[in-house]
N, C-alpha and C. Protein backbone atom coordinates (compact mmCIF):
# COMPACT_ATOMS: atom_id res chain seq x y z
N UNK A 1 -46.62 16.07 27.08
CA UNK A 1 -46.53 16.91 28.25
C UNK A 1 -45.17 17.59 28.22
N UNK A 2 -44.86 18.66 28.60
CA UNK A 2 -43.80 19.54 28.58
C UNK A 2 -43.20 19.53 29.65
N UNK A 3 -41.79 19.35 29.91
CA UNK A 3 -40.80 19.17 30.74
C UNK A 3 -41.41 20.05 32.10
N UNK A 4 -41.57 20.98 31.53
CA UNK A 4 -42.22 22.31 33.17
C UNK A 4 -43.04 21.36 34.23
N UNK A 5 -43.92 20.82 33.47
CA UNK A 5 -45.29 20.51 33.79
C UNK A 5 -44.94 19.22 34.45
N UNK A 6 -43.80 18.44 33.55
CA UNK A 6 -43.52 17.03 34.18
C UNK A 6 -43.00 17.00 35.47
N UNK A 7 -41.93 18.28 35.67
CA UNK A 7 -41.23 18.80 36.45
C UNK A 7 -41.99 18.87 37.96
N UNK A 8 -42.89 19.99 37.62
CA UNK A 8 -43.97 19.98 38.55
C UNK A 8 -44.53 19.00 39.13
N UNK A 9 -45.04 18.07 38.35
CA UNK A 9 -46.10 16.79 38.80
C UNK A 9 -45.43 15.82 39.49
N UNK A 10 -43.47 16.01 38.95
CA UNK A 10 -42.81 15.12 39.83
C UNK A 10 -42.78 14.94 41.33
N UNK A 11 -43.18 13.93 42.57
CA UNK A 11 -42.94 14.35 43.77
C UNK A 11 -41.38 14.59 44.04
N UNK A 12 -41.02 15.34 44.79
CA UNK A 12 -40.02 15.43 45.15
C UNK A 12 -39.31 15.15 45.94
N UNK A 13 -38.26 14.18 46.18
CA UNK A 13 -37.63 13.38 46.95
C UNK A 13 -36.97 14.05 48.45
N UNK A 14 -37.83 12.65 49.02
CA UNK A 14 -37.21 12.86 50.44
C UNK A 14 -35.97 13.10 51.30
N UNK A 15 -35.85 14.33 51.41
CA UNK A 15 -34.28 14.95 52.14
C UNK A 15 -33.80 13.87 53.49
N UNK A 16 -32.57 13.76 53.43
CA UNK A 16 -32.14 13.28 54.83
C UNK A 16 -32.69 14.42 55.77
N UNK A 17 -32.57 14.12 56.83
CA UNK A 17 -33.01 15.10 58.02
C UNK A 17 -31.25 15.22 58.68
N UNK A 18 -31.49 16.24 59.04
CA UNK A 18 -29.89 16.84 59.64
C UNK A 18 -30.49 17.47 60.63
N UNK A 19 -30.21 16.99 61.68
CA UNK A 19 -29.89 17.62 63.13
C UNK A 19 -28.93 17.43 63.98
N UNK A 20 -28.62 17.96 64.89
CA UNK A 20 -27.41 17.65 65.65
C UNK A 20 -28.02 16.58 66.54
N UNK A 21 -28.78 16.46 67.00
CA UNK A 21 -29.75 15.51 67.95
C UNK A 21 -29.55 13.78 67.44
N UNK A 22 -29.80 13.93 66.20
CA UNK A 22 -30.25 12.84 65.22
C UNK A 22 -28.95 11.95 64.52
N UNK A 23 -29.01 10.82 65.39
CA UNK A 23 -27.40 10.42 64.37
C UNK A 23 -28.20 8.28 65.05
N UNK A 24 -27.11 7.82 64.61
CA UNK A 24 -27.84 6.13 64.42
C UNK A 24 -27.92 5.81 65.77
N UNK A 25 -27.68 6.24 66.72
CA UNK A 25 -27.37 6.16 68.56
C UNK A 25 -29.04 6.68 68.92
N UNK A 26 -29.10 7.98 68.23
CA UNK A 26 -30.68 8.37 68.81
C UNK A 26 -31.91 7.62 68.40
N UNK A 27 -31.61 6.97 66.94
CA UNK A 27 -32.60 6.27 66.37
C UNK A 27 -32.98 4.77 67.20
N UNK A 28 -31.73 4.47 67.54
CA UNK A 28 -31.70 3.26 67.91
C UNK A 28 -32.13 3.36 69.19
N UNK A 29 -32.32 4.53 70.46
CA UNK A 29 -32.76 4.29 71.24
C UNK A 29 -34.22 4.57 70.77
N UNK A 30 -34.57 5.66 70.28
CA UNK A 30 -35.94 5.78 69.76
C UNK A 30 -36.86 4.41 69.32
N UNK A 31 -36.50 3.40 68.68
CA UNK A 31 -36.34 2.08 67.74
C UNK A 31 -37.22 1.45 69.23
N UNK A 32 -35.58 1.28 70.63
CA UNK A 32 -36.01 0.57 71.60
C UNK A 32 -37.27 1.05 72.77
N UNK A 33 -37.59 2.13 72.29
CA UNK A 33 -38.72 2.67 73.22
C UNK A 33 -39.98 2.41 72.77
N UNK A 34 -39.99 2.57 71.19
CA UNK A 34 -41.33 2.46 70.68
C UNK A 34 -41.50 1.06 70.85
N UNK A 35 -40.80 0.13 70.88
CA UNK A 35 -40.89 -1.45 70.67
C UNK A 35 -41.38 -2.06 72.06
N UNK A 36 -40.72 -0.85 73.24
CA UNK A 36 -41.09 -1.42 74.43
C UNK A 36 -42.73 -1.17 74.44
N UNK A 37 -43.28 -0.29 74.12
CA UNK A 37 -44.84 0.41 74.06
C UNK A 37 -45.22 -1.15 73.02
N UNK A 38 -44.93 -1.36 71.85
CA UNK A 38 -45.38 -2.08 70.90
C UNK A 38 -46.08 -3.72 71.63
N UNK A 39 -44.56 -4.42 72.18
CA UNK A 39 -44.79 -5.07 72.70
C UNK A 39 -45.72 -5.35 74.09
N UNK A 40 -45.83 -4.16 74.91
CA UNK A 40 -46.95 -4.67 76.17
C UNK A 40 -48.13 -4.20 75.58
N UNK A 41 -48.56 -3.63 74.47
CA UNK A 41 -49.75 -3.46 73.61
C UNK A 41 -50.75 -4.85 73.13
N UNK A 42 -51.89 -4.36 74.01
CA UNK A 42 -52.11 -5.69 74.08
C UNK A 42 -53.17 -6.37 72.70
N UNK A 43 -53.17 -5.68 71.91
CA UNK A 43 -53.13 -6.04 70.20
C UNK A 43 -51.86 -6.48 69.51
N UNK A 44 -51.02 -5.37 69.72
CA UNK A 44 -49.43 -5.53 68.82
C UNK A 44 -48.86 -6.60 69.61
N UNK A 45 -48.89 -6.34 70.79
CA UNK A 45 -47.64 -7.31 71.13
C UNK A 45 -47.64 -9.01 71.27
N UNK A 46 -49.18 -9.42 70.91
CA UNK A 46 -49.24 -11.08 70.46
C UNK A 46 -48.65 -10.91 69.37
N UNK A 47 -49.24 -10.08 68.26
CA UNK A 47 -48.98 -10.71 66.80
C UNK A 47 -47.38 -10.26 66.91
N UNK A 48 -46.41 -9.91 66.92
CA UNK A 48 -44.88 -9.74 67.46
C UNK A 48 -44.47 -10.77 68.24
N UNK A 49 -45.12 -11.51 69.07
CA UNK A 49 -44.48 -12.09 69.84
C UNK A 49 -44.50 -13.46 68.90
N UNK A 50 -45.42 -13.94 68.33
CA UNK A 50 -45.54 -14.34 67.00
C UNK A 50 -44.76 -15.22 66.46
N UNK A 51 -44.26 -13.76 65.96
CA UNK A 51 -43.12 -13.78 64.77
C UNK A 51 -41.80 -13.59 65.56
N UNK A 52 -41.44 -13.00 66.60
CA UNK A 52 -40.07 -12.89 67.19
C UNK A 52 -39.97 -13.99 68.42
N UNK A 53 -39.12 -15.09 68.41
CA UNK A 53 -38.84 -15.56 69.63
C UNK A 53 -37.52 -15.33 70.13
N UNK A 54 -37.81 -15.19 71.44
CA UNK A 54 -36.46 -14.90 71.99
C UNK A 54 -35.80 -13.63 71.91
N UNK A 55 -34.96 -13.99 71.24
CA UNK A 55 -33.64 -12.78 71.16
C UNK A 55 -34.53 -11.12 70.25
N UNK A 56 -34.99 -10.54 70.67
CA UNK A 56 -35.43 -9.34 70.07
C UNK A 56 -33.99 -8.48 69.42
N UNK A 57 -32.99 -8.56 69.58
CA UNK A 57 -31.93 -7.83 68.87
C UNK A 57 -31.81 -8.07 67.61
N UNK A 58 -31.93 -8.71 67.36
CA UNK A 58 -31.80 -8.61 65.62
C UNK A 58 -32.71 -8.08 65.02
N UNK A 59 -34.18 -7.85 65.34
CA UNK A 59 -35.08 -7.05 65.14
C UNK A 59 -35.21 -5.79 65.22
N UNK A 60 -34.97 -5.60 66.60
CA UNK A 60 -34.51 -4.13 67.04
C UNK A 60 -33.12 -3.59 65.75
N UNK A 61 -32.06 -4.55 65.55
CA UNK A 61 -31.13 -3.91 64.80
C UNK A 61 -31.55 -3.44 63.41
N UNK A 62 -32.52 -4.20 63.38
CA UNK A 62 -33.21 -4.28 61.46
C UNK A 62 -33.97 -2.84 61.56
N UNK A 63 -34.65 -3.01 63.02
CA UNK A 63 -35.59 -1.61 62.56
C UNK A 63 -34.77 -0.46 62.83
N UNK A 64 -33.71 -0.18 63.20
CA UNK A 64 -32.72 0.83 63.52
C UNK A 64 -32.26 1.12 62.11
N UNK A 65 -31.70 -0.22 61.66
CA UNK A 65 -31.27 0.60 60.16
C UNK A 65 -32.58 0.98 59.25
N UNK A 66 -33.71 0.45 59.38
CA UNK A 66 -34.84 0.37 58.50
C UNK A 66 -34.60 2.24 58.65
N UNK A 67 -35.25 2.55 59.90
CA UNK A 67 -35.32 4.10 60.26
C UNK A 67 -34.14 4.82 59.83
N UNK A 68 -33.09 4.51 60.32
CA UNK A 68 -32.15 5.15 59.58
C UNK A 68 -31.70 5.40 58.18
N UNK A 69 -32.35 4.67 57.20
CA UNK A 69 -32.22 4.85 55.97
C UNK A 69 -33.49 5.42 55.54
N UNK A 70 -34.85 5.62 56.51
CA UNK A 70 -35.76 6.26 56.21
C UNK A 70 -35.41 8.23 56.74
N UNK A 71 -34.77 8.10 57.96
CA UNK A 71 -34.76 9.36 57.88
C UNK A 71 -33.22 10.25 58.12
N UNK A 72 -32.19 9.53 58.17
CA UNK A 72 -31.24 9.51 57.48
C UNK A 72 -30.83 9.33 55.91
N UNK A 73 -31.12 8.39 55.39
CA UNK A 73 -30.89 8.59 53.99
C UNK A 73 -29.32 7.79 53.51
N UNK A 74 -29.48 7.15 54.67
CA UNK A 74 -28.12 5.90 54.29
C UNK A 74 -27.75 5.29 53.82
N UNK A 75 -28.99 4.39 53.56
CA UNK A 75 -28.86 3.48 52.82
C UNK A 75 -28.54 1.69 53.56
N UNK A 76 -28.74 2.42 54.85
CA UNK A 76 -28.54 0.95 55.81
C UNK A 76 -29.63 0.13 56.06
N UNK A 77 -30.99 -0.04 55.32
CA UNK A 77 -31.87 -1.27 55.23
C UNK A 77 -31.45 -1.54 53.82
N UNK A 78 -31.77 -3.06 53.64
CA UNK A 78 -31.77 -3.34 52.24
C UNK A 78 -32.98 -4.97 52.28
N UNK A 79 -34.15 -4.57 53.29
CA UNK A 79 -34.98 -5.52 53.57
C UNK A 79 -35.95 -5.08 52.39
N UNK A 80 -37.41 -6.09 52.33
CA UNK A 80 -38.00 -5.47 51.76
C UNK A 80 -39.49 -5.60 52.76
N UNK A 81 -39.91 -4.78 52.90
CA UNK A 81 -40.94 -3.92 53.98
C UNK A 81 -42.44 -5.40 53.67
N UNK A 82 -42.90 -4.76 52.40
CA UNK A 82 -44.14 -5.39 51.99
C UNK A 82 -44.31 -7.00 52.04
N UNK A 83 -43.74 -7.56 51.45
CA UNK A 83 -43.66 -8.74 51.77
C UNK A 83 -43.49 -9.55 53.09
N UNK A 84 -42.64 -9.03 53.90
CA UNK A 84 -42.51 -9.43 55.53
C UNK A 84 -43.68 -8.59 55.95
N UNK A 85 -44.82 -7.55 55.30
CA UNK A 85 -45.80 -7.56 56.44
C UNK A 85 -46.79 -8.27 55.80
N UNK A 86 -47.32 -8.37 54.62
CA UNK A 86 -48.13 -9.60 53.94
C UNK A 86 -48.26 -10.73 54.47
N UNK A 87 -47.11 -11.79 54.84
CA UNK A 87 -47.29 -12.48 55.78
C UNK A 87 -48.04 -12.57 56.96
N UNK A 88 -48.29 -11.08 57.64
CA UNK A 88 -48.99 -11.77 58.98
C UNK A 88 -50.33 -11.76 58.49
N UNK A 89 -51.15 -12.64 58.61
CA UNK A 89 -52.45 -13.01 58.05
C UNK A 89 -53.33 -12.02 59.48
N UNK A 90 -52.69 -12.35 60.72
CA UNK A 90 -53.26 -11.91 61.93
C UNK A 90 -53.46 -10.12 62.29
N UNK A 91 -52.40 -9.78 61.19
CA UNK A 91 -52.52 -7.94 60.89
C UNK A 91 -54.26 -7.66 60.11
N UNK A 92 -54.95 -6.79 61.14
CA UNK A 92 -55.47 -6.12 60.26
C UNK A 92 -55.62 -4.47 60.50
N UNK A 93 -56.01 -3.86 59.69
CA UNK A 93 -55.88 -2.28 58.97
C UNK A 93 -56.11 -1.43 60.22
N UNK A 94 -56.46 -1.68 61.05
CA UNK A 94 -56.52 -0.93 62.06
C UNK A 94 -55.33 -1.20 62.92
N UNK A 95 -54.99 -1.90 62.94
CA UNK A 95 -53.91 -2.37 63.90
C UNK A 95 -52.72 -1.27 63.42
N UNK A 96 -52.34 -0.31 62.06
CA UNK A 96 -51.75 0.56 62.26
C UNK A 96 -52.00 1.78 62.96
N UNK A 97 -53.54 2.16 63.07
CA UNK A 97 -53.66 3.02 63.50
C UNK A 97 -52.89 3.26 65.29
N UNK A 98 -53.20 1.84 65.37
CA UNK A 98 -52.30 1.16 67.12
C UNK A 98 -50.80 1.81 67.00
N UNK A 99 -50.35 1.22 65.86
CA UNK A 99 -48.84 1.20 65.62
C UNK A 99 -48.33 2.75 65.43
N UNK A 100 -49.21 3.37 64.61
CA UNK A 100 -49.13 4.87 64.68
C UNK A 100 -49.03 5.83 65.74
N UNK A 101 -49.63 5.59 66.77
CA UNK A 101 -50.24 6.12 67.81
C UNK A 101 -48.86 5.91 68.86
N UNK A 102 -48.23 4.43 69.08
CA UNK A 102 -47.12 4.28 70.01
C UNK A 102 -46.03 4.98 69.15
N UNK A 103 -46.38 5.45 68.39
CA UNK A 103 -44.76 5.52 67.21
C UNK A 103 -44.83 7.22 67.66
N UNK A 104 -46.06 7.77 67.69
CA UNK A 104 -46.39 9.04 68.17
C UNK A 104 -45.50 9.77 69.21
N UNK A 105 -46.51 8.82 69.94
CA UNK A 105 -46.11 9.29 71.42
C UNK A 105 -44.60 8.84 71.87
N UNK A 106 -44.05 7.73 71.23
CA UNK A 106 -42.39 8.17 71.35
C UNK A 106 -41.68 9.21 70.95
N UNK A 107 -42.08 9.23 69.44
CA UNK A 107 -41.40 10.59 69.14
C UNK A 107 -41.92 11.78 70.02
N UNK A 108 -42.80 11.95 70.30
CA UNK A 108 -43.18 13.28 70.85
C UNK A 108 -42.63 13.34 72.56
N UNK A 109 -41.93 12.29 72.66
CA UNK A 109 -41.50 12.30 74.13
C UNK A 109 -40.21 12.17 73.96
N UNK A 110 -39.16 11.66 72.63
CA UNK A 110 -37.98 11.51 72.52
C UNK A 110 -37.12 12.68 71.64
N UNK A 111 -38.40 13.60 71.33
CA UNK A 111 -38.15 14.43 70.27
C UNK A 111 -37.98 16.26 69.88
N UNK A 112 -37.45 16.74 69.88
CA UNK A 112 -37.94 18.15 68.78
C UNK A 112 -39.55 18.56 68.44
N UNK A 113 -39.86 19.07 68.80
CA UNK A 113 -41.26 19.51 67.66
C UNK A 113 -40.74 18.92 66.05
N UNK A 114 -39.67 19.64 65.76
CA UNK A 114 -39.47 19.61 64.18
C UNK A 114 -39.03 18.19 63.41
N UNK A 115 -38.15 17.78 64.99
CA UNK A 115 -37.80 16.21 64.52
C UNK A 115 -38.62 15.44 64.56
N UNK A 116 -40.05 15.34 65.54
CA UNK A 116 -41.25 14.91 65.72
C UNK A 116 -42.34 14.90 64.39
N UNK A 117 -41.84 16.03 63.92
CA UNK A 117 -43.17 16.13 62.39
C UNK A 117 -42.36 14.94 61.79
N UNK A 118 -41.02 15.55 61.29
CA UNK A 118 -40.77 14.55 60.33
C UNK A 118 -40.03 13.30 60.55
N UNK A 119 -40.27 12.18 61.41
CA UNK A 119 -40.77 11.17 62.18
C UNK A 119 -41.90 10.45 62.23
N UNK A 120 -43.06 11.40 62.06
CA UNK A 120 -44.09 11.11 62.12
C UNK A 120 -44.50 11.19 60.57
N UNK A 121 -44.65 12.16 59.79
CA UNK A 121 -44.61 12.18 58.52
C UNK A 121 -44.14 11.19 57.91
N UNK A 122 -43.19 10.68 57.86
CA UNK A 122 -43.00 9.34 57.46
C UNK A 122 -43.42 8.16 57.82
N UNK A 123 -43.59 8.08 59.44
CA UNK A 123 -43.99 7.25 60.02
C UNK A 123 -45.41 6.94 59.13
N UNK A 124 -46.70 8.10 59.13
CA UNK A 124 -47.47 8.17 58.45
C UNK A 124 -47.40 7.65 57.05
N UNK A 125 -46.56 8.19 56.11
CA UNK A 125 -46.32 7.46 54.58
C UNK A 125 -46.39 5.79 54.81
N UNK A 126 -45.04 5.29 55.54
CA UNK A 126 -45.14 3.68 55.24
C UNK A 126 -46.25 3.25 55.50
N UNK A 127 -47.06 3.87 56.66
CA UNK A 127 -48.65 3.02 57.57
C UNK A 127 -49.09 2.97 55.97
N UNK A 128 -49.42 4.08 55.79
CA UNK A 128 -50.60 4.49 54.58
C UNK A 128 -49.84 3.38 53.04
N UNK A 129 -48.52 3.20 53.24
CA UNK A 129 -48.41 2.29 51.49
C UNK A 129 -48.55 0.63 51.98
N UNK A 130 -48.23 0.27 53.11
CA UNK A 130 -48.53 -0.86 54.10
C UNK A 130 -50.20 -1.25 54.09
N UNK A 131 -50.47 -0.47 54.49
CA UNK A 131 -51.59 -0.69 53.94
C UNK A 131 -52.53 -0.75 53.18
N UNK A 132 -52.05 -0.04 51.94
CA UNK A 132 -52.70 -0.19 50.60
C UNK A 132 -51.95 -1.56 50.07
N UNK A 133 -50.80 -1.76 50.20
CA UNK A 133 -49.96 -3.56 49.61
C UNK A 133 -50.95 -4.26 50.29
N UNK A 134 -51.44 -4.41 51.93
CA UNK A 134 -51.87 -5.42 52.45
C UNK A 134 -53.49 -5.41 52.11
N UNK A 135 -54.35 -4.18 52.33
CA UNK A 135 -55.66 -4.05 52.48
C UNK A 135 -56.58 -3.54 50.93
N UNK A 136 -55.91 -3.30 50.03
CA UNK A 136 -56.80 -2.65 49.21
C UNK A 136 -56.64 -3.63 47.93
N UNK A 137 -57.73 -3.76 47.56
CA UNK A 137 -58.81 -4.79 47.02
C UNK A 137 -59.90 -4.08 45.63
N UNK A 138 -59.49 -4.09 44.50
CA UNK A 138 -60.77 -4.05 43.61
C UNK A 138 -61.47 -4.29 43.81
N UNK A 139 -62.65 -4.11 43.54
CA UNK A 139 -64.10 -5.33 43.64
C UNK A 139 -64.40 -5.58 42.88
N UNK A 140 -64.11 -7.15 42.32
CA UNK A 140 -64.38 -7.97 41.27
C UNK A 140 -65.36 -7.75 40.89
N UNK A 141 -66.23 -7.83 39.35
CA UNK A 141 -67.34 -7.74 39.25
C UNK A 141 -67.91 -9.24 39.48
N UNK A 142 -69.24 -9.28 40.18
CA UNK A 142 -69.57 -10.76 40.27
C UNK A 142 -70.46 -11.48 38.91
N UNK A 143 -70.16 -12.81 39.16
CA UNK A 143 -70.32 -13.29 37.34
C UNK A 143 -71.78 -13.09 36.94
N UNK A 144 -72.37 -12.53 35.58
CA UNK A 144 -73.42 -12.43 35.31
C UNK A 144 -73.86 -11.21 35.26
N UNK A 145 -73.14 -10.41 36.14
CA UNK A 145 -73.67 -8.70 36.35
C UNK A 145 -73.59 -8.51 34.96
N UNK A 146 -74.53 -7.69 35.14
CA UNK A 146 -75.15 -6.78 33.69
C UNK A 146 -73.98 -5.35 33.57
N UNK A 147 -73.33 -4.91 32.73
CA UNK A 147 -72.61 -4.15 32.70
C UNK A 147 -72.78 -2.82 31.67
């Protein structure tokens, strides 16, 4: 294959977002609004309550930097995503569409039109690789099938 072509086929990496609006203060309230929706959700907020007892700040702080290195470009998570959601056995595939939806309607109430797409655009990417780590499945062939 020829450099042009490789060039092309490469995706091309995700820009920080620069706005004047947008700095680790806005994320972090953004962070605490969607979490308030998350939690009285009455799907999300058992399986959360779960896994978090008590003190929600250190959570809240994790997902502040998580976001901030998603749409900032910081470099301030250094968790790893897939594995801490693998664990909840009690997640299933629809339950992002839940998570999508509050993540929505914060941004679209905390937000820009423009800061809102790309918020959500991402927001969208992790649902969609989250759920291919947790939900997607070959189908074994079963023993004996004729092939």
């Amino acid at each position: 294959m020829n450099s042009a072509v490789y060039d092309r086929a490469r995706p091309q990496a995700e820009m920080p977002l620069s706005h004047p609006l947008v700095d680790r203060g806005f994320i972090a309230a953004l962070v605490r609004d969607f979490y308030v929706r998350v939690r009285s959700d009455t799907r999300l907020g058992p399986i959360f309550a779960a896994e978090i007892h008590g003190d929600w700040g250190p959570h809240l702080e994790k997902m502040t930097e998580f976001w901030c290195s998603v749409i900032l470009k910081n470099g301030a998570y250094s968790g790893r995503p897939v594995p801490a959601h693998l664990k909840l056995k009690q997640v299933r595939e629809e339950d992002f569409d839940i998570w999508l939806g509050h993540f929505r309607k914060t941004v679209e109430e905390r937000c820009p039109p423009e800061v809102a797409e790309v918020f959500v655009d991402r927001a969208e990417r992790i649902a969609r690789s989250l759920k291919v780590a947790m939900f997607f499945r070959l189908d074994r062939p079963t023993a004996g099938a004729a092939g």
